[in-house]
Protein backbone atom coordinates (compact mmCIF):
# COMPACT_ATOMS: atom_id res chain seq x y z
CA UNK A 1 -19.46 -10.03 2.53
CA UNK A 2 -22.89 -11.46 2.86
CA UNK A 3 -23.71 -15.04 4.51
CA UNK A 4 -25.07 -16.00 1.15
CA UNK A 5 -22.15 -14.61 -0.79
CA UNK A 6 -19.50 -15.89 1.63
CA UNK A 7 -21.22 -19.22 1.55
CA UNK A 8 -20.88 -19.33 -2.35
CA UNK A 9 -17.28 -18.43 -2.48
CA UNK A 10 -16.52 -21.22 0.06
CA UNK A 11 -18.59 -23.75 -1.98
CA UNK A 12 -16.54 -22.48 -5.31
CA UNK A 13 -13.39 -22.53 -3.73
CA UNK A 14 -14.03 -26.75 -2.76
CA UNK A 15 -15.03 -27.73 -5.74
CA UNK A 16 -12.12 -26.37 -7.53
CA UNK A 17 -10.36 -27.48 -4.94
CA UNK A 18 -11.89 -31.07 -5.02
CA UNK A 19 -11.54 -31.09 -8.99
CA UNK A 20 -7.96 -30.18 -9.26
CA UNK A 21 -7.11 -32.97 -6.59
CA UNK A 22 -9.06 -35.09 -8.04
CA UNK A 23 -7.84 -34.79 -11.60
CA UNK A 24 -4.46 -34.69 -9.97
CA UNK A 25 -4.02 -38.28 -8.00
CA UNK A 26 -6.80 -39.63 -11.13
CA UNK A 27 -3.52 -39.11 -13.20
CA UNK A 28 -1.52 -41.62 -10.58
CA UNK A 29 -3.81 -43.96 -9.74
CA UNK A 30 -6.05 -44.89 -12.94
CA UNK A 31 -9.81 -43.61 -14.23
CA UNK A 32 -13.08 -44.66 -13.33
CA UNK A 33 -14.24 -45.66 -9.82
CA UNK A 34 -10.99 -46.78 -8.06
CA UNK A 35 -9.08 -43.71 -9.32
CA UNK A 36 -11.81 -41.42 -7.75
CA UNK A 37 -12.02 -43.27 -4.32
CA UNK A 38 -8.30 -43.24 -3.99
CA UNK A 39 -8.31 -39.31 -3.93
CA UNK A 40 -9.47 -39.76 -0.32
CA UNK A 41 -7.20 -42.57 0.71
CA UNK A 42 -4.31 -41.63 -0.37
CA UNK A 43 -2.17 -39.84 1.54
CA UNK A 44 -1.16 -36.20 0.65
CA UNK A 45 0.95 -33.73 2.14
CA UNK A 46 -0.98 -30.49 3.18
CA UNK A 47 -0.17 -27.33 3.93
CA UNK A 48 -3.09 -24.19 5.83
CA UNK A 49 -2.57 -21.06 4.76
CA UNK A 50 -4.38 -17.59 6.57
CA UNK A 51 -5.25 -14.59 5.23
CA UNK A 52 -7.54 -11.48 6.39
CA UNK A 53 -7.90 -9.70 3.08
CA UNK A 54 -10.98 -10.52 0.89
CA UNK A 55 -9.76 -9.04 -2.00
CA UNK A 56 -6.92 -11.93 -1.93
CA UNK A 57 -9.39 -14.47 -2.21
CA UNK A 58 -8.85 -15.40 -6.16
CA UNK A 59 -5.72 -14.40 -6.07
CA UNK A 60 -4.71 -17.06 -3.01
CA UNK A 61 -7.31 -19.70 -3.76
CA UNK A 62 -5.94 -19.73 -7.78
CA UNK A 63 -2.28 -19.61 -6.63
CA UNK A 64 -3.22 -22.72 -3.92
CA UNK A 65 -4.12 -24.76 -6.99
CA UNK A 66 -1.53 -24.02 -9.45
CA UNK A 67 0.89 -24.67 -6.77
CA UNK A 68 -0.96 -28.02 -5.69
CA UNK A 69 -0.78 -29.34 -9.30
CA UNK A 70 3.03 -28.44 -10.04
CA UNK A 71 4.58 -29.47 -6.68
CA UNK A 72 1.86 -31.83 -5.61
CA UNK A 73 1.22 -30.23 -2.17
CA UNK A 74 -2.27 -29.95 -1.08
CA UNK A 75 -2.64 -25.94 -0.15
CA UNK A 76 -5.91 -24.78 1.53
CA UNK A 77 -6.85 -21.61 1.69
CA UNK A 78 -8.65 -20.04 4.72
CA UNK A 79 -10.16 -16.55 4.84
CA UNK A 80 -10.00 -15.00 8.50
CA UNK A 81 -11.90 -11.93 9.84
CA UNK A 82 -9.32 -8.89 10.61
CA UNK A 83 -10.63 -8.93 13.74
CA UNK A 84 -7.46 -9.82 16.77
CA UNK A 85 -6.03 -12.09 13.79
CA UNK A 86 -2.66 -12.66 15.53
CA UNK A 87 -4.60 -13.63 18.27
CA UNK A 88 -6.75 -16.40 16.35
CA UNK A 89 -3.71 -17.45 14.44
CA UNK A 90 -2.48 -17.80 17.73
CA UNK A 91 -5.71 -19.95 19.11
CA UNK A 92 -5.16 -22.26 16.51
CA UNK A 93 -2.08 -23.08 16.57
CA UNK A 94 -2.17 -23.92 20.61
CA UNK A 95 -5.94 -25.47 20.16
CA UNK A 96 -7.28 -26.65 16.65
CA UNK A 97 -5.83 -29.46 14.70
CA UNK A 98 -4.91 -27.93 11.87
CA UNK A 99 -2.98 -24.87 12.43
CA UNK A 100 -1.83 -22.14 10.12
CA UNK A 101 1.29 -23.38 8.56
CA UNK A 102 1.75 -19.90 6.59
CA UNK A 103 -0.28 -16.42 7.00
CA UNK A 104 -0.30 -13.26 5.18
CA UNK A 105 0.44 -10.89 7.95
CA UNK A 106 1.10 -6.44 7.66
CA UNK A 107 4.89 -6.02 8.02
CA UNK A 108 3.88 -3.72 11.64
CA UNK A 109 2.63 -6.72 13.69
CA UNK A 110 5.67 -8.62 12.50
CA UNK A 111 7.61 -8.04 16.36
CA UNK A 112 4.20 -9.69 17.87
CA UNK A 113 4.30 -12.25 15.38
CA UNK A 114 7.82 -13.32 16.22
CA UNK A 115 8.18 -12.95 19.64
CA UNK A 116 5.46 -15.00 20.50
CA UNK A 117 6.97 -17.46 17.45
CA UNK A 118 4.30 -17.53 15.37
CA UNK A 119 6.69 -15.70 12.74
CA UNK A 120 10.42 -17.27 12.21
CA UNK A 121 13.25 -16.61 9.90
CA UNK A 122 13.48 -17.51 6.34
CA UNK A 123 15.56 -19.96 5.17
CA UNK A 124 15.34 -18.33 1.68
CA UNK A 125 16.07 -21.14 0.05
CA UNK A 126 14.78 -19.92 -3.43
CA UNK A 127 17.46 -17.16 -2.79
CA UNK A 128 14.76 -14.04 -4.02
CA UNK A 129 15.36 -12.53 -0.55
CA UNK A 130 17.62 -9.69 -2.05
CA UNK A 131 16.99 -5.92 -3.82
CA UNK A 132 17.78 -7.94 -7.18
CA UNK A 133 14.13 -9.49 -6.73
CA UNK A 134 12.84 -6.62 -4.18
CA UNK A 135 12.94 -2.80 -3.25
CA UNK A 136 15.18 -2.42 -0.14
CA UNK A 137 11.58 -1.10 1.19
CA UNK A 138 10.18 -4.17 0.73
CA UNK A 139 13.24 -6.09 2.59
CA UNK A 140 13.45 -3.69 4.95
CA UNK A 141 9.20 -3.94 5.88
CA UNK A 142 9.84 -7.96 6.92
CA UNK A 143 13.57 -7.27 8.43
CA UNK A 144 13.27 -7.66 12.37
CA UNK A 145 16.24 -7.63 14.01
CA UNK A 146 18.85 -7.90 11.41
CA UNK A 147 16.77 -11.14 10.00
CA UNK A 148 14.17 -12.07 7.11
CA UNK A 149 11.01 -13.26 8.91
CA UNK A 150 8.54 -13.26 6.14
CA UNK A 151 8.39 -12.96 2.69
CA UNK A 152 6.75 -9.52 1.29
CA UNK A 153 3.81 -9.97 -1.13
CA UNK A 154 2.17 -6.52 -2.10
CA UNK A 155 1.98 -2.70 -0.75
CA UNK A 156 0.18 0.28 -0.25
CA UNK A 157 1.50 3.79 -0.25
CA UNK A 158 0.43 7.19 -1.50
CA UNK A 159 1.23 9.29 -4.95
CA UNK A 160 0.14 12.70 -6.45
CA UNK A 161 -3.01 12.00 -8.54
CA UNK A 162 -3.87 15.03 -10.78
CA UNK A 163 -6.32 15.38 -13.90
CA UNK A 164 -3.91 15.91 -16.94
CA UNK A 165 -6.41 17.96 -18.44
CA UNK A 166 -6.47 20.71 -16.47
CA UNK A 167 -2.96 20.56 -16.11
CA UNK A 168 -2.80 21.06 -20.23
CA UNK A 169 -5.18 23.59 -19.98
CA UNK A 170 -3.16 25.80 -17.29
CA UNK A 171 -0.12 25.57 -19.62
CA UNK A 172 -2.00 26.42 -22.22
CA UNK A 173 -2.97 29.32 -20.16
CA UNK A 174 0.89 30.66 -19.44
CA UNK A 175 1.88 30.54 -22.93
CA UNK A 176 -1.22 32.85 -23.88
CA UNK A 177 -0.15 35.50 -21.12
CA UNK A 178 3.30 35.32 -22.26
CA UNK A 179 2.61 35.88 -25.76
CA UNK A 180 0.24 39.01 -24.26
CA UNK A 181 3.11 40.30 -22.48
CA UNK A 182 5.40 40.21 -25.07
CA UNK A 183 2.64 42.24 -27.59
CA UNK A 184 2.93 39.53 -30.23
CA UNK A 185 0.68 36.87 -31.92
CA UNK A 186 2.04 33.39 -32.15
CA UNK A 187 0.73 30.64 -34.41
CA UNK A 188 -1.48 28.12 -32.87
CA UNK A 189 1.91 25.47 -33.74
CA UNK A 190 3.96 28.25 -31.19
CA UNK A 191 1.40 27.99 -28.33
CA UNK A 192 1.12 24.47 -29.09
CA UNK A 193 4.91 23.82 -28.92
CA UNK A 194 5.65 25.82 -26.06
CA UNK A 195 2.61 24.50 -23.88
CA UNK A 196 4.03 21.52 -24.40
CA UNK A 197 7.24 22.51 -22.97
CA UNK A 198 5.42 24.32 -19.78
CA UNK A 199 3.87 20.84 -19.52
CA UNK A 200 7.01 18.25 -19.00
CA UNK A 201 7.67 21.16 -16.00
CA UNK A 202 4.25 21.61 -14.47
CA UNK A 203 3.73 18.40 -12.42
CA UNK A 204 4.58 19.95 -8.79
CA UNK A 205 7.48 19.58 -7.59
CA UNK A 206 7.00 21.24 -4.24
CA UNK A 207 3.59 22.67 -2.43
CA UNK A 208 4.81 26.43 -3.51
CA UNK A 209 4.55 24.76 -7.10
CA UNK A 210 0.77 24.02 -6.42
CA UNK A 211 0.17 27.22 -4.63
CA UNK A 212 1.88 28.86 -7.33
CA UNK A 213 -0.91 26.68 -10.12
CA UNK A 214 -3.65 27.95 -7.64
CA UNK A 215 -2.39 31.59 -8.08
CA UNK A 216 -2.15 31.32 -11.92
CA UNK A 217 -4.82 29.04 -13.25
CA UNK A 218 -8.60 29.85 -14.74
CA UNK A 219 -10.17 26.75 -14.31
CA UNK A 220 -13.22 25.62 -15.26
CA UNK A 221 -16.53 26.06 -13.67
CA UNK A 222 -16.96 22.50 -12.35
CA UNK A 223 -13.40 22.67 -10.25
CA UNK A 224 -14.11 23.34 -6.69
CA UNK A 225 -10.47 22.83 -5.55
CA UNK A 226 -6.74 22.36 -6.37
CA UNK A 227 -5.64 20.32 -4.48
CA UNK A 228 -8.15 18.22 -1.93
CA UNK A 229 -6.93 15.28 -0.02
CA UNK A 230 -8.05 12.97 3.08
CA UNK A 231 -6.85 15.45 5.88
CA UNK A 232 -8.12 13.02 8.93
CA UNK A 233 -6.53 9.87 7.40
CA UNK A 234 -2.39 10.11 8.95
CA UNK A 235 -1.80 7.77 5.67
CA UNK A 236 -2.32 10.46 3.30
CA UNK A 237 -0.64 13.40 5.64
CA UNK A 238 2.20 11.50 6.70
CA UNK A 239 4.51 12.45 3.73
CA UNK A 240 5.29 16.03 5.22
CA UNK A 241 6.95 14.58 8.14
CA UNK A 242 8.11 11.17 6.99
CA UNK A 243 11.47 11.92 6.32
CA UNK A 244 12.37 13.87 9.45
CA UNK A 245 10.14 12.07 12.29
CA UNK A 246 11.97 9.01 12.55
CA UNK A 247 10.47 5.69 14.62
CA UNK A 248 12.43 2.91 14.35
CA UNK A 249 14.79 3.32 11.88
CA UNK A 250 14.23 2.25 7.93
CA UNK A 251 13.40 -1.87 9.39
CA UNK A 252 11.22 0.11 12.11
CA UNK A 253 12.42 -2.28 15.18
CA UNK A 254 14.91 -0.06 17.01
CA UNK A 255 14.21 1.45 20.33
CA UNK A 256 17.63 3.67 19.69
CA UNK A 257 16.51 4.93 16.31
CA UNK A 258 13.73 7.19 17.50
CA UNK A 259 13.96 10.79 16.64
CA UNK A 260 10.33 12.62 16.16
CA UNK A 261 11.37 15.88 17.53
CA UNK A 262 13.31 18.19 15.49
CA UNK A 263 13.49 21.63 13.59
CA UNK A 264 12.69 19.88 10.13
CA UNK A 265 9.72 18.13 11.04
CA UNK A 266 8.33 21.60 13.14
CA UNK A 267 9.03 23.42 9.67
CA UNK A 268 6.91 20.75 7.79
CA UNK A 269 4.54 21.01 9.66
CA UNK A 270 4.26 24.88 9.56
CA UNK A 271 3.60 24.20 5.82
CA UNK A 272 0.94 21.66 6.51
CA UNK A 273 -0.73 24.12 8.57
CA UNK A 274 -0.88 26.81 6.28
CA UNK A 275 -2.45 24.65 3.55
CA UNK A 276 -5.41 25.30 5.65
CA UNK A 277 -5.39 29.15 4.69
CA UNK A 278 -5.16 28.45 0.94
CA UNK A 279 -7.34 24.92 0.78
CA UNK A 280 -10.01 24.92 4.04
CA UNK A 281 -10.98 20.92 4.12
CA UNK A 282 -13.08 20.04 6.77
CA UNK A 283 -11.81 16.75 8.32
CA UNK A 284 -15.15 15.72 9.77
CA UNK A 285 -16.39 16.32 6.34
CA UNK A 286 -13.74 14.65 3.88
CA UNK A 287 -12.89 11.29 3.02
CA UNK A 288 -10.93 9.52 1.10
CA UNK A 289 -14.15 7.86 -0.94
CA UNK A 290 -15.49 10.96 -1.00
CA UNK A 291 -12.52 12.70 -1.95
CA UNK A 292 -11.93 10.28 -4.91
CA UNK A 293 -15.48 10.57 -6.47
CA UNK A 294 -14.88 14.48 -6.46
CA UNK A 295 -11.92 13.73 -8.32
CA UNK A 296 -14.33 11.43 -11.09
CA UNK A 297 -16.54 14.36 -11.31
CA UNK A 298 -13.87 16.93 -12.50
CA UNK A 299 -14.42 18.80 -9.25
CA UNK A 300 -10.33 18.62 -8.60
CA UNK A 301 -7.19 19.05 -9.83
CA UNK A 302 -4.90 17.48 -7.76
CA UNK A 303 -5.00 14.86 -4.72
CA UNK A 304 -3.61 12.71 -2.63
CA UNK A 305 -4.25 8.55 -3.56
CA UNK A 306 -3.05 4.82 -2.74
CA UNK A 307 -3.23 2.09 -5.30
CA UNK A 308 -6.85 1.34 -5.24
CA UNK A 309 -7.15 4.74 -7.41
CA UNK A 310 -6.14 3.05 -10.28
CA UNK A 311 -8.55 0.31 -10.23
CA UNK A 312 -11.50 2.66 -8.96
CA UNK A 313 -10.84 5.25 -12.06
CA UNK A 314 -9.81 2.77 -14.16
CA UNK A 315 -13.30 0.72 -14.02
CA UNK A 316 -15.33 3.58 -14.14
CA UNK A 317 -14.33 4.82 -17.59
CA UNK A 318 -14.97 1.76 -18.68
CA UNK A 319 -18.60 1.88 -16.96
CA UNK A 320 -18.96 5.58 -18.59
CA UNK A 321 -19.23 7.13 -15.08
CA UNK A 322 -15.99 9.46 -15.81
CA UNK A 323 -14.14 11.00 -18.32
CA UNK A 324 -11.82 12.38 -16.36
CA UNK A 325 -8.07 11.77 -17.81
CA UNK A 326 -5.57 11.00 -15.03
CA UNK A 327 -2.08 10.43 -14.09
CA UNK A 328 0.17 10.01 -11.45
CA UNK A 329 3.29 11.90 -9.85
CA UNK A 330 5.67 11.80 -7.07
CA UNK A 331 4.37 13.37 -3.86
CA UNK A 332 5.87 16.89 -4.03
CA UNK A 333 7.75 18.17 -0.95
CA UNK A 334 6.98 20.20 1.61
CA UNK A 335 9.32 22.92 0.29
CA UNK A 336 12.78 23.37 -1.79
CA UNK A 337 14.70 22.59 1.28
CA UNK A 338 12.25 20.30 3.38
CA UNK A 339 11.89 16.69 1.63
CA UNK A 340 8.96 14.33 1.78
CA UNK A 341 8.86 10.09 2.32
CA UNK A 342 5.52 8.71 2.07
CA UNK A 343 4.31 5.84 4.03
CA UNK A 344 3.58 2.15 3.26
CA UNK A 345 2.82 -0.61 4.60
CA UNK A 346 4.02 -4.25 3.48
CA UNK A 347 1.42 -7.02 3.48
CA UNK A 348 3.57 -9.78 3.60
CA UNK A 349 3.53 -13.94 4.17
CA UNK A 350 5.03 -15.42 7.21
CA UNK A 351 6.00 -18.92 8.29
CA UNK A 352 4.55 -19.98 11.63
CA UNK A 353 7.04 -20.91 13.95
CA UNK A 354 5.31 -23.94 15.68
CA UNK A 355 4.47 -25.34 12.09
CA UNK A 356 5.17 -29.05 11.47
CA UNK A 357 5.54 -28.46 7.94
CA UNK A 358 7.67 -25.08 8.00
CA UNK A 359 9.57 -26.46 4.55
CA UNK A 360 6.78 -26.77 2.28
CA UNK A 361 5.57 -23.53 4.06
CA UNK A 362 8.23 -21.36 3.23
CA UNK A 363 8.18 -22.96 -0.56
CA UNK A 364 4.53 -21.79 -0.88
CA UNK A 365 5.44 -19.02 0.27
CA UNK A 366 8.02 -18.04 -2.12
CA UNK A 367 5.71 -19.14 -4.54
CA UNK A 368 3.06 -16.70 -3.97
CA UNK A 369 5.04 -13.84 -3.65
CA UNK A 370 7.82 -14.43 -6.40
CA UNK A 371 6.82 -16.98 -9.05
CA UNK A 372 2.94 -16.36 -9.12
CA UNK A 373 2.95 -12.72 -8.83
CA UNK A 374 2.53 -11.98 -12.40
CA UNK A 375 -1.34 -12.52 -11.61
CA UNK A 376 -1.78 -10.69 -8.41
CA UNK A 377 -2.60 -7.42 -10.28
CA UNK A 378 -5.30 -9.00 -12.39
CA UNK A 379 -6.74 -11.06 -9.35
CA UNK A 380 -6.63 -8.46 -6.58
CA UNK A 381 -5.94 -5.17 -7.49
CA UNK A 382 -2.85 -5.59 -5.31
CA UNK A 383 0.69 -4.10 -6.58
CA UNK A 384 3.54 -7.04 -5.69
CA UNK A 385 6.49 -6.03 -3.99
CA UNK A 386 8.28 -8.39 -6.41
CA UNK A 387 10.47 -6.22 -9.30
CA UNK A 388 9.52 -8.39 -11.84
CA UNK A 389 5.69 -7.57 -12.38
CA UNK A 390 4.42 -4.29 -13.73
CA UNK A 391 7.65 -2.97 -15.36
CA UNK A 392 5.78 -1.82 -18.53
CA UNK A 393 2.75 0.20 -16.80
CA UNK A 394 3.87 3.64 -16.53
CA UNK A 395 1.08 4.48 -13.76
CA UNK A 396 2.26 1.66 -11.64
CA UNK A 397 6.31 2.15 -11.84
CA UNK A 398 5.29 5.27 -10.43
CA UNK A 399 3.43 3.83 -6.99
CA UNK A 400 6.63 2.03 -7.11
CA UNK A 401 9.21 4.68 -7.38
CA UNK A 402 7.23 6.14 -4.69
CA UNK A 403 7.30 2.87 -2.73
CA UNK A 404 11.02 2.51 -2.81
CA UNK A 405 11.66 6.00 -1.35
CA UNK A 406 8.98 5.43 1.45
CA UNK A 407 8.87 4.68 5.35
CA UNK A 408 7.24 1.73 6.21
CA UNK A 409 4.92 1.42 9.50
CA UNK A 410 7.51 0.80 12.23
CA UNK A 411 7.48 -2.68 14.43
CA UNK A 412 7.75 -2.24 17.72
CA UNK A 413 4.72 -3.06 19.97
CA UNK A 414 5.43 -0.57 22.39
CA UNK A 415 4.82 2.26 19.95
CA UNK A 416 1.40 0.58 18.82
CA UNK A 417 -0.30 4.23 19.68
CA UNK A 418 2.06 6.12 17.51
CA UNK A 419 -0.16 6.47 14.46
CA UNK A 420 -3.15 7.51 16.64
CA UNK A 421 -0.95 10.03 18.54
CA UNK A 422 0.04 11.28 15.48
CA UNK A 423 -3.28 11.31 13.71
CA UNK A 424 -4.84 13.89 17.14
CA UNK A 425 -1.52 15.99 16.33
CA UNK A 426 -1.78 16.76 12.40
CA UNK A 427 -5.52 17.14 13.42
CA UNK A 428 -4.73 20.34 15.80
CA UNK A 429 -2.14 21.26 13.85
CA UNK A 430 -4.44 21.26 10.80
CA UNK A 431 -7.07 23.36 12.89
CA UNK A 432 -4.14 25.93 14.11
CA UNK A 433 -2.68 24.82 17.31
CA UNK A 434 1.25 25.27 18.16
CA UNK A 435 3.23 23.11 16.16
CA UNK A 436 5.98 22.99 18.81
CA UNK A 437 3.86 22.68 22.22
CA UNK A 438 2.74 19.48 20.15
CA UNK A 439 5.13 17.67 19.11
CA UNK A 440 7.35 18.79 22.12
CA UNK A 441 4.40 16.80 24.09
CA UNK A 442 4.02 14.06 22.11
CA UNK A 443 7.77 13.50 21.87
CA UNK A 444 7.36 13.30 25.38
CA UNK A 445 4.84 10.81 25.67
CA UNK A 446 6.40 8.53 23.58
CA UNK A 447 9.86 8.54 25.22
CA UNK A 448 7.71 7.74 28.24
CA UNK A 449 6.10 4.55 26.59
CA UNK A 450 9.41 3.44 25.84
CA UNK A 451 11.05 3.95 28.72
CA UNK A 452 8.39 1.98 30.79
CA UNK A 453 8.91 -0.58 28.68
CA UNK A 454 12.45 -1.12 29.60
């Protein structure tokens, strides 16, 4: 953000602040003069909360007054650069005054977080922590060993995005060469019937049932690919291997759970390879913005997106800069016997351990990610882990259903490089190098890390 933007958000967010408080202890102590002069001498309790994601802002800031005015708890609000935030969230609490008394925090740095005890368990004492309120994912993302240490807020994983048009317009394409083969003329209510039957089936199941669509479809001239996706980014490729290369276990904090070397994952990764023959991507040459506005401009049929899809395609109907119609699917798997798990990642809100005021802490903190969630949507574009928001968009139960089913980013702090490592190896793979001198080598180096380590 700009200096003169960032200084204008900071300016807003203090005099709502001040106004709210204000109108708040005016209530208790009497209008005019008196009642504004005792908003700054009397005494309030007051709770600092963190946070490194901008798009949080309104979200935070909004949910910091609400929460101030119905439990009369001062919450402020402080937007951190991502930049070593453990480590200034660390600073603070050993140096500045006022420390961080709750952060928002990615599930994966959770194991730093606690065992330097800037992250402690929850006393759950709104009792949400349970898959009544949250996807086992979710509990699973801010489980570290066998305990609750924060609360999850929102997620990000990957789903299938295709253009429904073209999809309707390859079934309409089968049931006029199967009316050609069988030598007859059907009414335009037959076609129209039985394309519509073609069409509950054609969202892939598998890759063979998009390199089957490739095979069979005439598609317009402005499509320039099936299926295009972020190659370079390991978020959007990790689905081939996730449910076979295993770091961690499901809570991703077990040294004894580690299994990233095995005949499944070599097969997936075969097939990931020879995507290469039938869709050549250039991963110096693709991203995931890039790959996204090719999808606006009709250019592809299916690809590969996180939440922030929705929002992006979403807006720019409404602006008139597509007209592409869109919906969402299950990642298909790697092949009829080899099964995909996509990977997320659990932004979530922990209580700092050295906190003086780790009660009203925690209560924010279910409040944010339980009671005010209904808003974080609208506010930040953000999906909540929480079950209880979303259930009637059909495009978002979907990210979820994928969520539920996914891996999230492991824990452990000795497997930090794990993602990079991983990243190097789909790229060779990608560009034709041995799929089992690779991961025999990188199984290798990892067992090494760990071992070192103990």
């Amino acid at each position: 953000m700009h200096l003169r933007k960032k200084l204008l958000a900071i300016l807003a967010v203090v005099i709502l602040l001040a106004v709210t408080f204000y109108g708040a202890d005016l209530e208790n102590s009497g209008d005019g003069e008196d009642g504004f002069f005792s908003m700054f001498s009397k005494k309030k309790e007051t709770i600092y909360f963190w946070y490194n994601d901008e798009s949080m802002s309104d979200y935070i800031n909004s949910a910091a007054v609400m929460y101030g005015e119905k439990y009369k708890v001062r919450v402020l609000p402080q937007l951190v650069s991502e930049s070593r935030y453990l480590e200034a969230i660390n600073q603070a609490t050993l140096y500045e005054e006022h420390m961080p008394d709750a952060y928002l925090i990615s599930n994966d740095s959770l194991e730093k977080a606690y065992k330097a005890g800037l992250a402690t368990p929850v006393e759950d004492v709104s009792k949400r922590m349970s898959t009544i309120h949250f996807p086992q994912t979710a509990l699973d993302a801010v489980t570290y060993q066998g305990k609750y240490v924060a609360y999850p807020l929102y997620y990000e994983t990957a789903v299938l995005l295709y253009n429904e048009d073209y999809l309707k317009q390859w079934a309409l394409q089968q049931v006029a060469k199967e009316a050609e083969e069988a030598e007859r003329e059907a009414t335009q209510e037959e076609l129209q019937s039985r394309a519509d039957e073609i069409m509950a089936q054609a969202v892939p199941k598998t890759i063979d049932d998009i390199l089957s669509m490739a095979d069979t479809f005439d598609p317009p001239e402005t499509v320039e690919s099936i299926f295009k996706w972020d190659v370079s980014d390991i978020f959007y490729n990790y689905y081939f291997v996730g449910n076979y290369m295993l770091m961690g276990g499901d809570t991703g904090d077990s040294k004894d759970k580690l299994d990233i070397n095995n005949e499944q994952a070599k097969k997936c990764l075969e097939v990931y390879k020879a995507l290469n023959q039938f869709f050549y991507i250039e991963p110096d040459k693709v991203s995931y913005e890039s790959v996204l506005q090719e999808f606006m401009e009709g250019k592809i049929v299916f690809t590969i997106a996180t939440t922030d899809a929705v929002t992006t395609l979403n807006q720019a109907k409404e602006e008139g800069l597509t007209a592409v119609e869109y919906q969402v699917a299950l990642l298909p798997d790697p092949g009829e016997d080899l099964k995909g798990r996509s990977l997320s990642v659990t932004q979530a809100v922990a209580i700092n351990g050295y906190s003086p005021n780790r009660e009203l802490a925690e209560q924010f903190a279910a409040y944010l990610t339980t009671e005010y969630t209904t808003l974080l949507y609208e506010k930040s574009g953000r999906v909540a882990s929480y079950q209880f928001v979303n259930q009637n968009d059909k495009i978002l139960n979907v990210y979820r259903a994928q969520y539920e089913s996914s891996i999230s980013l492991p824990k452990m702090v000795e497997t930090g490089n794990y993602w990079l490592q991983l990243e190097v190896l789909f790229s060779k793979v990608w560009n034709g190098g041995d799929v089992t001198k690779l991961v025999d080598e990188m199984s290798e180096r990892i067992h090494s890390q760990l071992t070192a380590t103990n």
